[in-house]
Protein backbone atom coordinates (compact mmCIF):
# COMPACT_ATOMS: atom_id res chain seq x y z
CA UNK A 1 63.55 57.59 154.99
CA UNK A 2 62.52 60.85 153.06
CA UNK A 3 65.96 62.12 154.44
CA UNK A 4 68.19 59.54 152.28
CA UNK A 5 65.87 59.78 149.57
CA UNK A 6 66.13 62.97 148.82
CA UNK A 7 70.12 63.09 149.68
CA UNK A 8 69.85 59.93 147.13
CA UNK A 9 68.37 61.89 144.60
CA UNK A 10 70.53 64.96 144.64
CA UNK A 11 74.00 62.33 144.72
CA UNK A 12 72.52 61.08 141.47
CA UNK A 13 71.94 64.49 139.85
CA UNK A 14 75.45 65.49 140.14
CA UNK A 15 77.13 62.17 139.14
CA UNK A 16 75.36 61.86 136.56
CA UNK A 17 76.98 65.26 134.82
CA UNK A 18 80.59 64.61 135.64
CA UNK A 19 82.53 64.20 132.78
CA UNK A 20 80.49 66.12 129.98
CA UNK A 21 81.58 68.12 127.74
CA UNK A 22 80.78 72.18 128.13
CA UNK A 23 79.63 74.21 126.18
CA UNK A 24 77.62 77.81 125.37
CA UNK A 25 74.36 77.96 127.32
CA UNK A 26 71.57 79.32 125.20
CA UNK A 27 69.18 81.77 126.85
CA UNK A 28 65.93 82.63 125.70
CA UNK A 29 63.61 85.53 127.27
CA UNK A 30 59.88 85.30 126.21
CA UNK A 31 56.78 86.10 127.90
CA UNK A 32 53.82 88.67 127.33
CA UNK A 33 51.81 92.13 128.48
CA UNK A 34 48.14 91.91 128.36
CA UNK A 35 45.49 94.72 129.41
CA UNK A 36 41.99 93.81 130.48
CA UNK A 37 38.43 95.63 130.90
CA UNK A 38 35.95 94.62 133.15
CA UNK A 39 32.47 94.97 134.37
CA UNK A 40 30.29 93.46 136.97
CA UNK A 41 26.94 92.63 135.25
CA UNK A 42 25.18 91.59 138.60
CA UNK A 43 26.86 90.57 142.46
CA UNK A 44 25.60 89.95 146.27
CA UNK A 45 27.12 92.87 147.85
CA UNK A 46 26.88 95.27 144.53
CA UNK A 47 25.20 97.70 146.80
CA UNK A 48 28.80 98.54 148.68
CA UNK A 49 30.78 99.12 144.96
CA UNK A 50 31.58 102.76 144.12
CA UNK A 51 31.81 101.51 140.31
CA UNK A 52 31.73 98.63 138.39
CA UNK A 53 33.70 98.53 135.83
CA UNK A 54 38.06 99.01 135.31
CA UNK A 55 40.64 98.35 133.48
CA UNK A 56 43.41 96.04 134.64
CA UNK A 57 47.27 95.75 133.03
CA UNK A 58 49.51 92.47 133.52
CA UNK A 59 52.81 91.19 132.23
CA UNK A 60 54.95 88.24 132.90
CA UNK A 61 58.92 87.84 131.98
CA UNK A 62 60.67 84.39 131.73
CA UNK A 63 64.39 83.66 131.08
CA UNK A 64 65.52 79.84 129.93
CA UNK A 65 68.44 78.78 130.20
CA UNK A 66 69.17 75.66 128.07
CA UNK A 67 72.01 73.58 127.00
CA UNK A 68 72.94 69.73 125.35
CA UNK A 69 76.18 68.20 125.84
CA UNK A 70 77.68 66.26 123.06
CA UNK A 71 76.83 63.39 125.49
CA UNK A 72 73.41 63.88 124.93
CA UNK A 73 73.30 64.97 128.63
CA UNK A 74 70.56 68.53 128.90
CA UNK A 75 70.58 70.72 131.82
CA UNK A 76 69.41 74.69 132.31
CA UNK A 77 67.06 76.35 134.25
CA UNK A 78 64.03 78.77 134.12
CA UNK A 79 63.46 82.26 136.10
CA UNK A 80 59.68 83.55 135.81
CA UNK A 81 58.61 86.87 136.96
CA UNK A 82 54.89 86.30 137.10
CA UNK A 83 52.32 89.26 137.92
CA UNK A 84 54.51 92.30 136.33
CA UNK A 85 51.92 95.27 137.61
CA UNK A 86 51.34 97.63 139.30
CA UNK A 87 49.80 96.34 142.67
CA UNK A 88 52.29 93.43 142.83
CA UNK A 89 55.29 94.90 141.34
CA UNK A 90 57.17 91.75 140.48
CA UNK A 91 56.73 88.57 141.98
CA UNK A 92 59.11 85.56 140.59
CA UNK A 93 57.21 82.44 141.53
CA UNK A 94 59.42 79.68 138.86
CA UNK A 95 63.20 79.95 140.01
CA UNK A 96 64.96 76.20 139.22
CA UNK A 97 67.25 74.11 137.55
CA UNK A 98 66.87 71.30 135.91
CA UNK A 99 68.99 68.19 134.05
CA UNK A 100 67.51 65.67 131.94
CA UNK A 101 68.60 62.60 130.01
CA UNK A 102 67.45 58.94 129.06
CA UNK A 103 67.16 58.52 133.15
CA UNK A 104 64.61 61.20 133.15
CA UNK A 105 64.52 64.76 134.05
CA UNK A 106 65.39 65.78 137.74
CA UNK A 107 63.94 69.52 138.96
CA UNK A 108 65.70 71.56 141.61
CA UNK A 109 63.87 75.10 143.45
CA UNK A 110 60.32 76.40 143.15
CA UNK A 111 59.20 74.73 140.48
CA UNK A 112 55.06 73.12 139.97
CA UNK A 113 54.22 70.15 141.81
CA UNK A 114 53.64 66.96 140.16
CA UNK A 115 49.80 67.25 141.60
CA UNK A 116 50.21 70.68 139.66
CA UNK A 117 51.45 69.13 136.14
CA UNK A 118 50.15 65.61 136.00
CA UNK A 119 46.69 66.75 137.98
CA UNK A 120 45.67 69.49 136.11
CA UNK A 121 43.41 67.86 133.02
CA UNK A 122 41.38 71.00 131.50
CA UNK A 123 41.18 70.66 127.35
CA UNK A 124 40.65 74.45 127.39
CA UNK A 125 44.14 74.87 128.20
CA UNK A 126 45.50 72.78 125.06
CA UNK A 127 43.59 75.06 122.90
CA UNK A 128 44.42 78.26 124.48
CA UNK A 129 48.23 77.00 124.36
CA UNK A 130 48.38 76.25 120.52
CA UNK A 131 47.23 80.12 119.86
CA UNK A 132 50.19 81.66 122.20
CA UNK A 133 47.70 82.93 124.52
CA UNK A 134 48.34 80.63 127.78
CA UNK A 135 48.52 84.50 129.95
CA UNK A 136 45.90 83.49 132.62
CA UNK A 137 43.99 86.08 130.92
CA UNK A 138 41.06 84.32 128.32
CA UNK A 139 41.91 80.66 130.41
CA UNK A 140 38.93 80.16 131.34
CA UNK A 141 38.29 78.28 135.17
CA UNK A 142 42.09 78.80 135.13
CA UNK A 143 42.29 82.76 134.34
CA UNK A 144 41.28 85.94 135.88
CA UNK A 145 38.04 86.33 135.35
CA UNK A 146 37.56 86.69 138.63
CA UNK A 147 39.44 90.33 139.21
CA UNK A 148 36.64 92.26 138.79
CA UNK A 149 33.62 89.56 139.72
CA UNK A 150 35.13 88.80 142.55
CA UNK A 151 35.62 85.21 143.43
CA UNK A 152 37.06 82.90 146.53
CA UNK A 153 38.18 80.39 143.79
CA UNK A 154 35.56 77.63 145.66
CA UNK A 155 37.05 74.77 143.32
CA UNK A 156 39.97 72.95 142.24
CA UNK A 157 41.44 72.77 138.39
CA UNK A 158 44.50 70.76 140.05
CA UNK A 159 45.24 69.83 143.76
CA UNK A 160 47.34 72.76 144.59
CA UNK A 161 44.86 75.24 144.06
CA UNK A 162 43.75 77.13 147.11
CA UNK A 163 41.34 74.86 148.95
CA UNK A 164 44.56 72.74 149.45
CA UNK A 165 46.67 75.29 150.71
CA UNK A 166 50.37 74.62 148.47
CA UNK A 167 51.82 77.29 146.14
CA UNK A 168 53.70 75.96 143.54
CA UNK A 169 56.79 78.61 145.00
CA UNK A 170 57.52 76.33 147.72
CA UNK A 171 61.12 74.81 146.87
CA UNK A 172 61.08 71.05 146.25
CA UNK A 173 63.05 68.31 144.17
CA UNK A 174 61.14 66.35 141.37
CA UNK A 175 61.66 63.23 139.42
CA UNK A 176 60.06 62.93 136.30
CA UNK A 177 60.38 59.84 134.29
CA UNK A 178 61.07 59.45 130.45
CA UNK A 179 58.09 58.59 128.56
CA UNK A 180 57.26 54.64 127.53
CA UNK A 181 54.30 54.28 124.98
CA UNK A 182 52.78 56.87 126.15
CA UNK A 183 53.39 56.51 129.95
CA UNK A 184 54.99 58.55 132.31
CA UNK A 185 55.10 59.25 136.06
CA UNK A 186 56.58 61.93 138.55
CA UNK A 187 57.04 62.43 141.76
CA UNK A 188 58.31 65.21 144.32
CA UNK A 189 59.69 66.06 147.68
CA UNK A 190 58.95 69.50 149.64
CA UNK A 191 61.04 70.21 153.37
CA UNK A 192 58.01 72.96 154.18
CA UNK A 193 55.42 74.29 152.34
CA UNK A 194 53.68 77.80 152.97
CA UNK A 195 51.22 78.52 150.38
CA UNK A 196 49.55 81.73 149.12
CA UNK A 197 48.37 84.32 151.23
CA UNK A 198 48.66 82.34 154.23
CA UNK A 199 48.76 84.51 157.56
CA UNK A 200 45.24 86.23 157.46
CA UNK A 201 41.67 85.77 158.62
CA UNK A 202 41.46 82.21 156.53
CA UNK A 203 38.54 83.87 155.12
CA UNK A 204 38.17 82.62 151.56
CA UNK A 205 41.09 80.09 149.89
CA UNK A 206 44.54 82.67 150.32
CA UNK A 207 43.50 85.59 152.50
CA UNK A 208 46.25 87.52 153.90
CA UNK A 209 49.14 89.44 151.87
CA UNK A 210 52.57 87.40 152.87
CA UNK A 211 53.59 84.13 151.30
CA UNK A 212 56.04 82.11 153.47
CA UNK A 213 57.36 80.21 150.30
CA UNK A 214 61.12 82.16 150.21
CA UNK A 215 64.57 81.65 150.31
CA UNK A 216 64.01 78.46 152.86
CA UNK A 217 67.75 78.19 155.46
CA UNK A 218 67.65 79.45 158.66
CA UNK A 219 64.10 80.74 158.82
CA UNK A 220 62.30 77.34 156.93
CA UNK A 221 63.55 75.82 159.88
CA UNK A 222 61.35 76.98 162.36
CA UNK A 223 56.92 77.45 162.22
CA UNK A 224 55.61 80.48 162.02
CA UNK A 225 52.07 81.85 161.10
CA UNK A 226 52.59 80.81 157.91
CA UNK A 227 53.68 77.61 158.03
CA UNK A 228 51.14 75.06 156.98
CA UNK A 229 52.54 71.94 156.29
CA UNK A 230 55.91 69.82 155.71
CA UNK A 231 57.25 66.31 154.17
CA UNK A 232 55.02 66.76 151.52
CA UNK A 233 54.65 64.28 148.49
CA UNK A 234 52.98 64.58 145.31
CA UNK A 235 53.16 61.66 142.96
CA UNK A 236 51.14 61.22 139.59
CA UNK A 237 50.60 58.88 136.29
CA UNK A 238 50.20 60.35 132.76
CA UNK A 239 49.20 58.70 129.69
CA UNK A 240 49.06 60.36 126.77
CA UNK A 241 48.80 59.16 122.72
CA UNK A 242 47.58 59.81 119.64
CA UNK A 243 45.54 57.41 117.39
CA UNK A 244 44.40 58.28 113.76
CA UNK A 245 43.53 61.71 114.55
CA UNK A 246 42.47 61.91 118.27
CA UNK A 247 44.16 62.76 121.07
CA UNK A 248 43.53 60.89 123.99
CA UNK A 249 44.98 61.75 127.46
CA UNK A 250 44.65 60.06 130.70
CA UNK A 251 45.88 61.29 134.42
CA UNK A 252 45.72 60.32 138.02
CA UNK A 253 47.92 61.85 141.20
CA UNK A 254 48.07 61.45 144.69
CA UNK A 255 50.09 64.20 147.52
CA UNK A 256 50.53 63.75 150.99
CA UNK A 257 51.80 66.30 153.71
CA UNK A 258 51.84 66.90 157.70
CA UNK A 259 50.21 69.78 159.11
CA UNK A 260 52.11 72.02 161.45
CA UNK A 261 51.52 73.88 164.22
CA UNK A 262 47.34 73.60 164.87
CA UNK A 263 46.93 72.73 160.85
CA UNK A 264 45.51 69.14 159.60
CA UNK A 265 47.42 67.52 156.90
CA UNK A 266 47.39 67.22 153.71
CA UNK A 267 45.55 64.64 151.25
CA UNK A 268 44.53 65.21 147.95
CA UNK A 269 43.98 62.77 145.36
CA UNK A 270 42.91 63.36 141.42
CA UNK A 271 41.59 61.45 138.44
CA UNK A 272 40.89 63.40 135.32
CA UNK A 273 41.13 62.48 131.01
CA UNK A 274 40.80 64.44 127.90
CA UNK A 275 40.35 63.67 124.68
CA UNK A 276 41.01 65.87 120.87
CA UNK A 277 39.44 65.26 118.03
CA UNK A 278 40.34 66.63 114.36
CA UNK A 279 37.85 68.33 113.53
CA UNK A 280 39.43 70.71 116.67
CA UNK A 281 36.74 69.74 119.23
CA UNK A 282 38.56 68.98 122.43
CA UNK A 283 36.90 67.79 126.03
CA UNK A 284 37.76 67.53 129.65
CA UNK A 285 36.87 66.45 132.51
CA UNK A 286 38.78 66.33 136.30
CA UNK A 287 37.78 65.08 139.88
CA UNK A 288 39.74 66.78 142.88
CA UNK A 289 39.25 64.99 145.99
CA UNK A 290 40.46 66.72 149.07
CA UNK A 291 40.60 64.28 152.08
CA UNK A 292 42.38 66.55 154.48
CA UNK A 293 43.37 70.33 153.95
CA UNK A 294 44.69 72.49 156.68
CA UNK A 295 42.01 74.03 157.61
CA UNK A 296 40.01 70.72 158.26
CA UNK A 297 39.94 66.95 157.88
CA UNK A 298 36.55 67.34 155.86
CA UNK A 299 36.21 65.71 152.83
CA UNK A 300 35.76 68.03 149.54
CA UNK A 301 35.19 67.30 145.96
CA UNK A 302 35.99 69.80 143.04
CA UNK A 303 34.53 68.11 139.54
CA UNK A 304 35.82 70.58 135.93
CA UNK A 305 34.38 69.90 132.92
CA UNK A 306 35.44 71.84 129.51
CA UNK A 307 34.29 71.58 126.12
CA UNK A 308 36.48 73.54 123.82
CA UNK A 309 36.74 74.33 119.93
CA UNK A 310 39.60 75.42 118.19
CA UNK A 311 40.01 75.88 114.39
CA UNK A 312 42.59 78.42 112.55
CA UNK A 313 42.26 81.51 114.75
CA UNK A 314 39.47 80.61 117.00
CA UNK A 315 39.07 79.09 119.94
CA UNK A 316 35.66 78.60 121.77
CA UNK A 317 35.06 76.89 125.14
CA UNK A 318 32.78 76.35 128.23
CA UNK A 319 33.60 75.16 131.63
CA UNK A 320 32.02 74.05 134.59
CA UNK A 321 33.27 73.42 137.72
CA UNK A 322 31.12 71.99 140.69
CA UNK A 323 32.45 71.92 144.31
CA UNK A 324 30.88 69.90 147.24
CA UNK A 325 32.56 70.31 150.58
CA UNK A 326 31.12 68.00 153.98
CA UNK A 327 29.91 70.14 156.98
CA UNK A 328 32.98 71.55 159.04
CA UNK A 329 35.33 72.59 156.60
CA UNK A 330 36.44 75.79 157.39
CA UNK A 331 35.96 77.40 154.05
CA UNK A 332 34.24 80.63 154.47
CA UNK A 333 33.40 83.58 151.83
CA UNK A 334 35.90 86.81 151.86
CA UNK A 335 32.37 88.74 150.65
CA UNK A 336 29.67 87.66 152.82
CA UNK A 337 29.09 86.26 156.23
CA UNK A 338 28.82 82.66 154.88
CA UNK A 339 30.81 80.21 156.23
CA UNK A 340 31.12 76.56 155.94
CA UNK A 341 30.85 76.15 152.36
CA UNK A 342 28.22 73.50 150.55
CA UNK A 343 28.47 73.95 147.27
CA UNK A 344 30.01 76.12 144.53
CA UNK A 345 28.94 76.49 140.87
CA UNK A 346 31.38 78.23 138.36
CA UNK A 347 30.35 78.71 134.89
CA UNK A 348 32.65 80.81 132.37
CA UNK A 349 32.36 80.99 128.13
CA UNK A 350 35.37 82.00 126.47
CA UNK A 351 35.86 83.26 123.21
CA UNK A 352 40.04 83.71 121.87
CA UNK A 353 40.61 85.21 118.78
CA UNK A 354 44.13 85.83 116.79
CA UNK A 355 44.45 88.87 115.63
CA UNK A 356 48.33 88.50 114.60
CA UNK A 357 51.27 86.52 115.66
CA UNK A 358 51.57 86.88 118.81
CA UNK A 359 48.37 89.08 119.33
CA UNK A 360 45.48 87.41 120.80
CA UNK A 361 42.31 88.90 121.92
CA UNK A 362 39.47 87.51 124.66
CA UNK A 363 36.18 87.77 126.11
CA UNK A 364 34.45 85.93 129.08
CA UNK A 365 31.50 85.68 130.83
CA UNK A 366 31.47 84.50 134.18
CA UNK A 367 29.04 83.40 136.80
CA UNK A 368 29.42 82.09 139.86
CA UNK A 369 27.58 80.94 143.10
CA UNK A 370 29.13 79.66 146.51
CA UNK A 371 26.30 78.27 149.15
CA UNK A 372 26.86 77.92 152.53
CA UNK A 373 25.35 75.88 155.46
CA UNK A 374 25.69 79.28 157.68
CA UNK A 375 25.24 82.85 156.63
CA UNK A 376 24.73 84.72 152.96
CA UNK A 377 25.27 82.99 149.78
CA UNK A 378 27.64 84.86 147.48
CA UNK A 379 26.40 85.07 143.58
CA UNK A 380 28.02 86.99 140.86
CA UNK A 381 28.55 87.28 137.25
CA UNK A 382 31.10 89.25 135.16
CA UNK A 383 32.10 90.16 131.40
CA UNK A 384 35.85 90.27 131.04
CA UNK A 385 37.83 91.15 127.58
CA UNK A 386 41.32 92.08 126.30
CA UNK A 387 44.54 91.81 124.12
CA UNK A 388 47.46 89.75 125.36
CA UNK A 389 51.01 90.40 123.38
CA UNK A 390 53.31 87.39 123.75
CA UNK A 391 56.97 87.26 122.62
């Protein structure tokens, strides 16, 4: 059935552009550098660091492509280089095309699952966007705080985070709907699905260095190491409005795959709402619940909270993020002997300032505490700060 859906889908896509008119594409490049200092204030194992503090430099490069047809009819795609530095080099994790009308928009390549749009809730974010900022750097549960802490990311902002085990790289088709009074839904289709870091000691969420999300053909077509699930689903519900000043948002998604090889499948299902206020107070909260990862049918439940305030150049926020995981599964700390996770507590304060358009500047502290059933807990706290240039 998934077969002739997704053959369906595709037949519609290019029907639907035949006869338009053509015309000059418009490409836009954007993105931004950042540079970040770090130090770790207190951690577990600080008695095996040579030093702790560094300096850390980033960049990311994006190219849109964009055009409207006098038909109304919009289509282009988007190329990201993400993690421009000098350990990675270049990876490009956002390669797709895309065409969108009154029918909806329809997404082609490596592109974020819906669980990765519609179930990531965090009012943080919507603060940190409206300065230019949005670098991963000063984004709080969803930034890199964690470079010089350390951290095995023991919670879940959206579903595809790594206690799932999906990378939004792996190359899918997505539907998303147009939006009536204030509703919307999505939903998306991915052959085989890889994730992060996957072919390593599964200590911690990614562990390992090779990501089997690539070019897909010949080589998608057979399970290797890193192979971890296929047929998977994500579908999600949005609502989002505005009334006399406050902005309220509402969110729910649900993704399915099958595990391969000796992996369990996955289930995943999420629930989260915001709400903005005028005064530039803004507040979150998410539930992730995990029914099924790869590593083992054992139930786990990742609950963020933010509370954020924004006003002309400033933006202030705390988040929380509390992680309960039942006994058997599999998540074990890339510090420490523990293994078999309990419970994780993450904790970060952010403070963004302005300094110019396009210049932003951030500080964080961090702390952070896995427990686990067997072995040493791992505890750590960090102060991170930096400039991020965006163009």
């Amino acid at each position: 059935m998934r077969k002739f859906l997704l053959l369906g889908v595709c037949l519609a896509a290019t029907t639907a552009g035949i006869g338009a008119a053509q015309a000059e594409l418009s490409v836009k490049v954007n993105g931004w550098v950042g540079f970040l200092a770090g130090i770790s204030i207190s951690r577990t194992d600080s008695e095996n660091l040579d030093r702790d503090y560094d300096f850390a430099t980033g960049a990311r490069l994006q190219f849109d492509i964009k055009n409207v047809t006098d038909s109304g009819l919009e289509y282009g795609a988007r190329i990201r280089m993400n993690n421009v530095d000098r350990k990675n080099g270049v990876t490009v994790d956002r390669t797709y095309v895309y065409v969108k009308g009154g029918f909806g928009t329809l997404t082609f390549g490596d592109a974020p699952y819906v669980g990765a749009d519609i179930g990531y809730v965090y009012a943080h974010d919507t603060l940190n966007a409206k300065l230019g900022l949005g670098a991963s750097w000063g984004d709080g549960l969803d930034g890199k705080f964690n470079l010089f802490g350390g951290s095995d990311t023991f919670y879940a902002v959206d579903p595809t985070y790594g206690i799932g085990g999906l990378n939004g790289k792996d190359t899918k088709v997505k539907y998303t709907s147009p939006t009536f009074s204030g509703f919307s839904f999505a939903f998306d289709f991915t052959p085989v699905a890889g994730g992060k870091n996957a072919a390593a000691s599964g200590r911690g969420t990614g562990g390992g260095t090779n990501d089997h999300a690539g070019p897909g053909g010949v080589n998608d077509l057979t399970d290797d190491a890193t192979t971890r699930y296929e047929n998977v689903v994500t579908a999600g519900i949005n609502y989002a409005n505005s009334f006399d000043g406050t902005s309220v948002r509402l969110a729910a998604s649900a993704g399915n795959g099958n595990g391969v090889s000796d992996n369990h499948d996955y289930e995943a299902y999420t629930v989260g709402g915001q709400v903005g206020f005028a005064n530039g107070i803004a507040a979150s909260v998410n539930w992730v619940h995990f029914a099924s990862t790869f590593r083992a049918d054992k139930a786990i439940d990742s609950i963020t909270g933010d509370i954020s305030y924004g006003t002309g150049p400033f933006v202030v926020s705390v988040g929380y993020a509390y992680t309960t995981a039942e006994k058997g599964n599999g998540l074990s700390s890339s510090f420490t002997n523990g293994t078999d996770l309990q419970t994780n507590h993450s904790v970060i304060g952010s403070f963004l300032y302005n300094v110019a358009p396009g210049l932003n500047s951030f500080t964080e502290l961090a702390y952070e505490r896995n427990e686990f059933r067997v072995g040493r807990d791992f505890e750590q706290t960090s102060l991170t700060t930096g400039v991020v240039l965006a163009f």
